[in-house]
N, C-alpha and C. Protein backbone atom coordinates (compact mmCIF):
# COMPACT_ATOMS: atom_id res chain seq x y z
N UNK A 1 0.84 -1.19 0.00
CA UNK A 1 0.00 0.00 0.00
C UNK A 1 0.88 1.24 0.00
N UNK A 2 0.33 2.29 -0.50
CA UNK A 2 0.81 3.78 -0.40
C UNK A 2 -0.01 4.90 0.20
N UNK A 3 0.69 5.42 0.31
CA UNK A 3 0.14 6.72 0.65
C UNK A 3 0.60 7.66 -0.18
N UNK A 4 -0.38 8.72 -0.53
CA UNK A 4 -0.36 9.86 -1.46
C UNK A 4 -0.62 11.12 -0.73
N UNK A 5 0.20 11.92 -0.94
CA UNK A 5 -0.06 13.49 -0.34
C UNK A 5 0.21 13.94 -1.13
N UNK A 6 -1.02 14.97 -1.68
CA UNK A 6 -0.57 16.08 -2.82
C UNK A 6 -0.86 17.66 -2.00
N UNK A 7 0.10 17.95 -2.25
CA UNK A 7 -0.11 19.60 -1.83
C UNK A 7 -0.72 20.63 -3.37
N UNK A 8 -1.43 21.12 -3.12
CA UNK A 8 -2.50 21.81 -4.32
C UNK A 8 -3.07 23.39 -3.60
N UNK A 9 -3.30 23.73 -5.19
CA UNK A 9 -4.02 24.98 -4.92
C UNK A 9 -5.65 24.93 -4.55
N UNK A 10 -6.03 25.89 -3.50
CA UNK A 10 -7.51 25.26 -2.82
C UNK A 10 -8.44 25.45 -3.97
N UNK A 11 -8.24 26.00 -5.12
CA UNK A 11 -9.26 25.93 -5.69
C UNK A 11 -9.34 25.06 -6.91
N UNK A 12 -8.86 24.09 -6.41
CA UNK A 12 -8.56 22.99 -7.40
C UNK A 12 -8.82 21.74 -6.55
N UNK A 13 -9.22 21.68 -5.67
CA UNK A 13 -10.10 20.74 -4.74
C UNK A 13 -10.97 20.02 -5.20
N UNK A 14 -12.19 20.61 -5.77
CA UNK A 14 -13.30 19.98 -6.72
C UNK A 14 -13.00 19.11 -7.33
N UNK A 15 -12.08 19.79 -8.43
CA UNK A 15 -11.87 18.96 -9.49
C UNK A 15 -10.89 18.14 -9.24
N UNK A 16 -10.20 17.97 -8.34
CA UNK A 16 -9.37 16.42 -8.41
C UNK A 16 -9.79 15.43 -7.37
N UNK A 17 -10.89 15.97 -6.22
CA UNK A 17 -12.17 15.30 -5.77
C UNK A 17 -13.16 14.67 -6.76
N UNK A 18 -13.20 15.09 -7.63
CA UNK A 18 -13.89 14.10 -8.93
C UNK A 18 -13.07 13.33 -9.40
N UNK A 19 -11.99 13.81 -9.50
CA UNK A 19 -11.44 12.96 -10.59
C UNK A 19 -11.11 11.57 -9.91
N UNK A 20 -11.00 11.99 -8.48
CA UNK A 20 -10.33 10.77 -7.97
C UNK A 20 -11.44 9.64 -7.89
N UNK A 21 -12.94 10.51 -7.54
CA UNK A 21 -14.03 9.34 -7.71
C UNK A 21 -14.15 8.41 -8.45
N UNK A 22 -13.76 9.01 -9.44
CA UNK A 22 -14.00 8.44 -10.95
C UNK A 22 -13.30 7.49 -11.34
N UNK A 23 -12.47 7.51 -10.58
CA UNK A 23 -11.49 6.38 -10.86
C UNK A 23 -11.42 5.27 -9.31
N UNK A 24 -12.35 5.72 -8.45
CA UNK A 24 -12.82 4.62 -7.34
C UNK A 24 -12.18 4.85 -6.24
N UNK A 25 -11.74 6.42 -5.96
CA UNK A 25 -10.99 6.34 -4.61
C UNK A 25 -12.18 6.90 -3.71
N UNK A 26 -12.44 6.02 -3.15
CA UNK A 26 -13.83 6.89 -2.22
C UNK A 26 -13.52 7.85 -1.08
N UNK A 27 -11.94 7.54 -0.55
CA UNK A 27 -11.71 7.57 0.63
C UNK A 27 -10.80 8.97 0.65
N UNK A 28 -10.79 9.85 1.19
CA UNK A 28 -9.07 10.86 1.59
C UNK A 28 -9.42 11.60 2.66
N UNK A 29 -8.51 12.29 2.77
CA UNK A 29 -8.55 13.35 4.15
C UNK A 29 -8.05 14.44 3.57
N UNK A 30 -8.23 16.02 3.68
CA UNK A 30 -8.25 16.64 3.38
C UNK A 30 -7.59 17.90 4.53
N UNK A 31 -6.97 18.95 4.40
CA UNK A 31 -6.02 19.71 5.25
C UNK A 31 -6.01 20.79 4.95
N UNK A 32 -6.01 21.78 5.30
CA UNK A 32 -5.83 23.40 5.41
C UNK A 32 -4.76 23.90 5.11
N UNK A 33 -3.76 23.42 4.63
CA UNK A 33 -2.14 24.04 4.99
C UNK A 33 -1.49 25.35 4.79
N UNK A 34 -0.97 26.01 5.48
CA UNK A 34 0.01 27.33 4.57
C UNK A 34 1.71 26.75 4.36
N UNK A 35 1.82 27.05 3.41
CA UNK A 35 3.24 26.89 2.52
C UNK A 35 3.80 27.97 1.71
N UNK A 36 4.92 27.35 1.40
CA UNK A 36 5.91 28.08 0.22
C UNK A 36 6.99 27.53 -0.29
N UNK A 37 6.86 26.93 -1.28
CA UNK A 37 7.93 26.58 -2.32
C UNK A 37 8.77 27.47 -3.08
N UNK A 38 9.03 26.93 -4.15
CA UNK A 38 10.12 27.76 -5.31
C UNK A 38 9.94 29.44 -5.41
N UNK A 39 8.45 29.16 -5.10
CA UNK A 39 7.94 30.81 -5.41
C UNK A 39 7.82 31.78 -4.23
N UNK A 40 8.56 31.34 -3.05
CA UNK A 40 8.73 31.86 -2.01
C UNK A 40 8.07 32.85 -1.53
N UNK A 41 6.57 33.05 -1.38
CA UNK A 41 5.77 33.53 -1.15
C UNK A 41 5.40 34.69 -2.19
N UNK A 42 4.62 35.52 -1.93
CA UNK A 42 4.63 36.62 -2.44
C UNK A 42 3.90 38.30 -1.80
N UNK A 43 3.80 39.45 -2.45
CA UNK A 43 3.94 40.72 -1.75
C UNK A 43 2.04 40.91 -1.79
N UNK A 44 2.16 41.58 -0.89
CA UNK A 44 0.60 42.63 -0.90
C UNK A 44 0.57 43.70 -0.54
N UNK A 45 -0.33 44.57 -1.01
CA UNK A 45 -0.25 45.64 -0.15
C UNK A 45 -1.41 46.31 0.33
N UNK A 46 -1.09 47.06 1.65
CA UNK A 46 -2.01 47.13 2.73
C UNK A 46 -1.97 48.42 3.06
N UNK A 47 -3.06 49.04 3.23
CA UNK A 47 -2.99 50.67 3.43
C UNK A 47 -1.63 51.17 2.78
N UNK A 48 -1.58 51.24 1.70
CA UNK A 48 -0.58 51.76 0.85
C UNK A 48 0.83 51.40 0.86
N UNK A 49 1.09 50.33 1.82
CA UNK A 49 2.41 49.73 2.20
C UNK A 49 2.67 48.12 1.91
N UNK A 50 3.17 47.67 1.53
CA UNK A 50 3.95 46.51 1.14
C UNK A 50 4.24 45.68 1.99
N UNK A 51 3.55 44.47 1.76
CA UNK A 51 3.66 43.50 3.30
C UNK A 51 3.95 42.03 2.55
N UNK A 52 5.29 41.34 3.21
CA UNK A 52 5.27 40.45 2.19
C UNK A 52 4.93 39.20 3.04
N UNK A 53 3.97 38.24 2.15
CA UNK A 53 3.46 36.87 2.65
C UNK A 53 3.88 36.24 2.21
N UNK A 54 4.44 35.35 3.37
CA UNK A 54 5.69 34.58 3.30
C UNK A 54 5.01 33.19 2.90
N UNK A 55 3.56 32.68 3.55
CA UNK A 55 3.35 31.27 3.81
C UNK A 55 1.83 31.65 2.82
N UNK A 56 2.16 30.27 1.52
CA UNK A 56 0.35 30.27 1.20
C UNK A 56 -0.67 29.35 1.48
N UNK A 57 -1.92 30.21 1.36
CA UNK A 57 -2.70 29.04 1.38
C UNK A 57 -2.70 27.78 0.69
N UNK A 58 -2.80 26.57 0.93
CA UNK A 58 -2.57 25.76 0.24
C UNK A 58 -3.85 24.25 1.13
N UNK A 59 -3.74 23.28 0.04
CA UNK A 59 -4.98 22.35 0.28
C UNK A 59 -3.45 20.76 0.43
N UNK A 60 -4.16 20.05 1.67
CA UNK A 60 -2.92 18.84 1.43
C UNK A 60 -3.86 17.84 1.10
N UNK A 61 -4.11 17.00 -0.05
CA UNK A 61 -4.95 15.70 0.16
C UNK A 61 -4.33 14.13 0.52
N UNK A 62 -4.62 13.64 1.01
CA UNK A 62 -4.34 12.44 1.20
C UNK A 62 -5.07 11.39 1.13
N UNK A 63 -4.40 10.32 0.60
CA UNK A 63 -5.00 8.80 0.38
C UNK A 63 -4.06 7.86 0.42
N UNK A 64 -4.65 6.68 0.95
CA UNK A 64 -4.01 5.80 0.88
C UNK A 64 -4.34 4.52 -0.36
N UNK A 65 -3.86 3.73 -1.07
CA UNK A 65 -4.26 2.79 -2.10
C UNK A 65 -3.36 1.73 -2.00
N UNK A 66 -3.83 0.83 -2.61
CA UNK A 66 -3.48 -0.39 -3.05
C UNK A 66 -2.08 0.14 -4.31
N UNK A 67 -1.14 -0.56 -4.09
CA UNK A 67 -0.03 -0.21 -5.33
C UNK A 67 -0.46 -0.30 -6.72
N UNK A 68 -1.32 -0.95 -7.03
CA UNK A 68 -1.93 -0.98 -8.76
C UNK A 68 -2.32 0.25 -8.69
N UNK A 69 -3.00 1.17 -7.47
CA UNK A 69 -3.54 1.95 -8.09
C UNK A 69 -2.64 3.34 -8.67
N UNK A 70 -1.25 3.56 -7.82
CA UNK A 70 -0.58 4.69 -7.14
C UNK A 70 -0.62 5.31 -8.88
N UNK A 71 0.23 4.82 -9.60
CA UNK A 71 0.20 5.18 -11.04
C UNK A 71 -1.31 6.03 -11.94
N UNK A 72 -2.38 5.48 -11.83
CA UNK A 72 -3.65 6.15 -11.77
C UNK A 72 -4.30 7.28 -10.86
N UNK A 73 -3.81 7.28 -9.45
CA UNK A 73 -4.13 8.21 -8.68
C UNK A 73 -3.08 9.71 -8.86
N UNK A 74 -2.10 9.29 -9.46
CA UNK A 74 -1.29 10.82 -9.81
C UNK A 74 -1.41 11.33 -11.03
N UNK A 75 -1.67 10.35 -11.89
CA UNK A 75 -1.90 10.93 -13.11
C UNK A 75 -3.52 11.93 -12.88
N UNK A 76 -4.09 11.25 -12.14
CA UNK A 76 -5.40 12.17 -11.58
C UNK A 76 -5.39 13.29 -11.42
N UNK A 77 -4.22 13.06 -10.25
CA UNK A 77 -4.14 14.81 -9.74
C UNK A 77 -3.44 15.39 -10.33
N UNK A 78 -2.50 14.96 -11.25
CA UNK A 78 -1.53 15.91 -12.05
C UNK A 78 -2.46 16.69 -12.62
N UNK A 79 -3.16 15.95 -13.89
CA UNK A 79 -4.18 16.34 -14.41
C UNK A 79 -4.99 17.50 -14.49
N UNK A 80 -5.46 17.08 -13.10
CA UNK A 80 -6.32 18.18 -12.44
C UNK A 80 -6.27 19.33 -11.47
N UNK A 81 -4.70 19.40 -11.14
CA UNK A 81 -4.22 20.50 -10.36
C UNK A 81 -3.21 21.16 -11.29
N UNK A 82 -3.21 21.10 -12.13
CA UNK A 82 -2.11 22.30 -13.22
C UNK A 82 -3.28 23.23 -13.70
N UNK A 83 -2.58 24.58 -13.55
CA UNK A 83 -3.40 25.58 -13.75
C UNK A 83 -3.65 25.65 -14.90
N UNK A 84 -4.89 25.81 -16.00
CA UNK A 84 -4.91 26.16 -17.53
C UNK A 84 -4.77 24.63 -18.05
N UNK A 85 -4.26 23.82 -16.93
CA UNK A 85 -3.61 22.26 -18.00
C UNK A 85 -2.54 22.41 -19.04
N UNK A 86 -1.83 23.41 -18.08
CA UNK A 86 -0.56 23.72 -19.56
C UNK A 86 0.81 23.52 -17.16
N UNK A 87 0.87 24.10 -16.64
CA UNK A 87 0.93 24.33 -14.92
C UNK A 87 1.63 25.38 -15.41
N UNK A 88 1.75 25.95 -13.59
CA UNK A 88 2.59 27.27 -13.50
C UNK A 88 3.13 26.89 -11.90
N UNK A 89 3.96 27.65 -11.81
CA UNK A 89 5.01 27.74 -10.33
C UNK A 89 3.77 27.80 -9.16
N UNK A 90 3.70 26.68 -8.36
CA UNK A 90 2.64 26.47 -7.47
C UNK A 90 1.23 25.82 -7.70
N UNK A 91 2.04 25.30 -8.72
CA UNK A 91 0.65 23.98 -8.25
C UNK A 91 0.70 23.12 -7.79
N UNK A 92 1.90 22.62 -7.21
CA UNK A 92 1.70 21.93 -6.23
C UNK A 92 2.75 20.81 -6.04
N UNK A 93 3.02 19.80 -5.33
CA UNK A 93 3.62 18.69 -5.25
C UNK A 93 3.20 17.24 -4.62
N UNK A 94 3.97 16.23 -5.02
CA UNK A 94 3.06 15.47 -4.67
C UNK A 94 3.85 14.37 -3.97
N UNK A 95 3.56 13.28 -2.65
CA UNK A 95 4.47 12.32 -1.89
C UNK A 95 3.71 11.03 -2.11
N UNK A 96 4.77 10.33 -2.35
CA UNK A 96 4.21 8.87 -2.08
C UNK A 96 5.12 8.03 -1.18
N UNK A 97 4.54 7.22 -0.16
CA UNK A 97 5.23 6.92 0.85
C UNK A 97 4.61 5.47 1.02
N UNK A 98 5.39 4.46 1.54
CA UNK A 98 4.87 3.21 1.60
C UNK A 98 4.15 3.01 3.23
N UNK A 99 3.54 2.08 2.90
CA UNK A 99 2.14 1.96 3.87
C UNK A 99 2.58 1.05 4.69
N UNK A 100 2.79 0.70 6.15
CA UNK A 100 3.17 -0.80 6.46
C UNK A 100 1.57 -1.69 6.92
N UNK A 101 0.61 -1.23 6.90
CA UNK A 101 -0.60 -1.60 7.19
C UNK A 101 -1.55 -0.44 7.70
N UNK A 102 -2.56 -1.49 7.35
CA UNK A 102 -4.28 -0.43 7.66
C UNK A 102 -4.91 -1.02 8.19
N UNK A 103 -6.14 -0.22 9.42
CA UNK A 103 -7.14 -1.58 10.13
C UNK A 103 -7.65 -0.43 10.20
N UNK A 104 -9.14 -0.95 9.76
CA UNK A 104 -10.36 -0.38 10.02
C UNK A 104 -10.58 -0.81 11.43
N UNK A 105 -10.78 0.32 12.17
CA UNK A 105 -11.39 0.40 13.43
C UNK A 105 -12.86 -0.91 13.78
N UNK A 106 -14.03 -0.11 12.98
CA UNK A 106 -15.21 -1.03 12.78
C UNK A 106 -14.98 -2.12 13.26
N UNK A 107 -14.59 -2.62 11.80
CA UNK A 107 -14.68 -4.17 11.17
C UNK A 107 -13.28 -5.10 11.94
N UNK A 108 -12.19 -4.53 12.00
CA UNK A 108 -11.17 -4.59 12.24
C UNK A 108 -10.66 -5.68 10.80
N UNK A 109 -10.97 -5.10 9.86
CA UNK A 109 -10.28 -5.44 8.90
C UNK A 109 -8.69 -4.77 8.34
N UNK A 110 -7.58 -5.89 7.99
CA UNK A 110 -6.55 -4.78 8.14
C UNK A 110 -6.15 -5.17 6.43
N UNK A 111 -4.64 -4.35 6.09
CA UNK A 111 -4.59 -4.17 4.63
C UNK A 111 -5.20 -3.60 3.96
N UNK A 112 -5.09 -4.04 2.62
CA UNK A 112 -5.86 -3.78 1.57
C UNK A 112 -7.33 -3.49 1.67
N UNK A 113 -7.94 -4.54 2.80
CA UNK A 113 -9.79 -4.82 2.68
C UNK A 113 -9.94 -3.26 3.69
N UNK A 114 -9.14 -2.98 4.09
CA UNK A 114 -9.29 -1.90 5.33
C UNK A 114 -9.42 -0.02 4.53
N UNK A 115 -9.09 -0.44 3.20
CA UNK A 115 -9.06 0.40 2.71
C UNK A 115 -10.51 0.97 1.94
């Protein structure tokens, strides 16, 4: 099993919440985050003065899958978190990390069925 964390822009939530349906991931968790990558924040300005924001808003999703799927679940979100579908600096990144097991609480089913 894996785990998937994509860091994304929040308004690109929807659409890679569909996309992932669509392809049978029923399951993720979803996160609030502020960040800053390559593009190291950027400036605003506030009563006529210049204030620079360091940390952005940003969306973290997570899932966990079965390894057949990991290949299908990024092409998902690639997909669907590049801005225009052409990307630009901040759309995001993405982790995959190996799983050593899952147990549903409930059922106490563990692995794969837990998923």
């Amino acid at each position: 099993m894996k785990k998937i964390e994509a860091i994304i822009k929040p308004y690109k939530i929807e659409d890679i919440k569909n996309a992932l349906v669509e392809i049978g991931i029923l399951g993720m968790t979803v996160t609030y985050v502020e960040g800053f990558g390559s593009q190291g924040g950027h400036k605003e300005n506030y009563r006529a003065a210049e204030i620079a924001v360091s940390f952005i808003p940003k969306i973290k999703i997570e899932v966990v899958v079965d390894d057949s799927k990991v290949d299908i679940v990024n092409k998902a979100i690639i997909d669907h978190a590049k801005t225009d579908g052409k990307g630009a600096i901040g759309d995001g990144k993405i982790f995959v990390y190996d799983i050593e097991n899952a147990i549903r609480i409930r059922t106490e089913e563990v692995g794969t069925k837990a998923l």
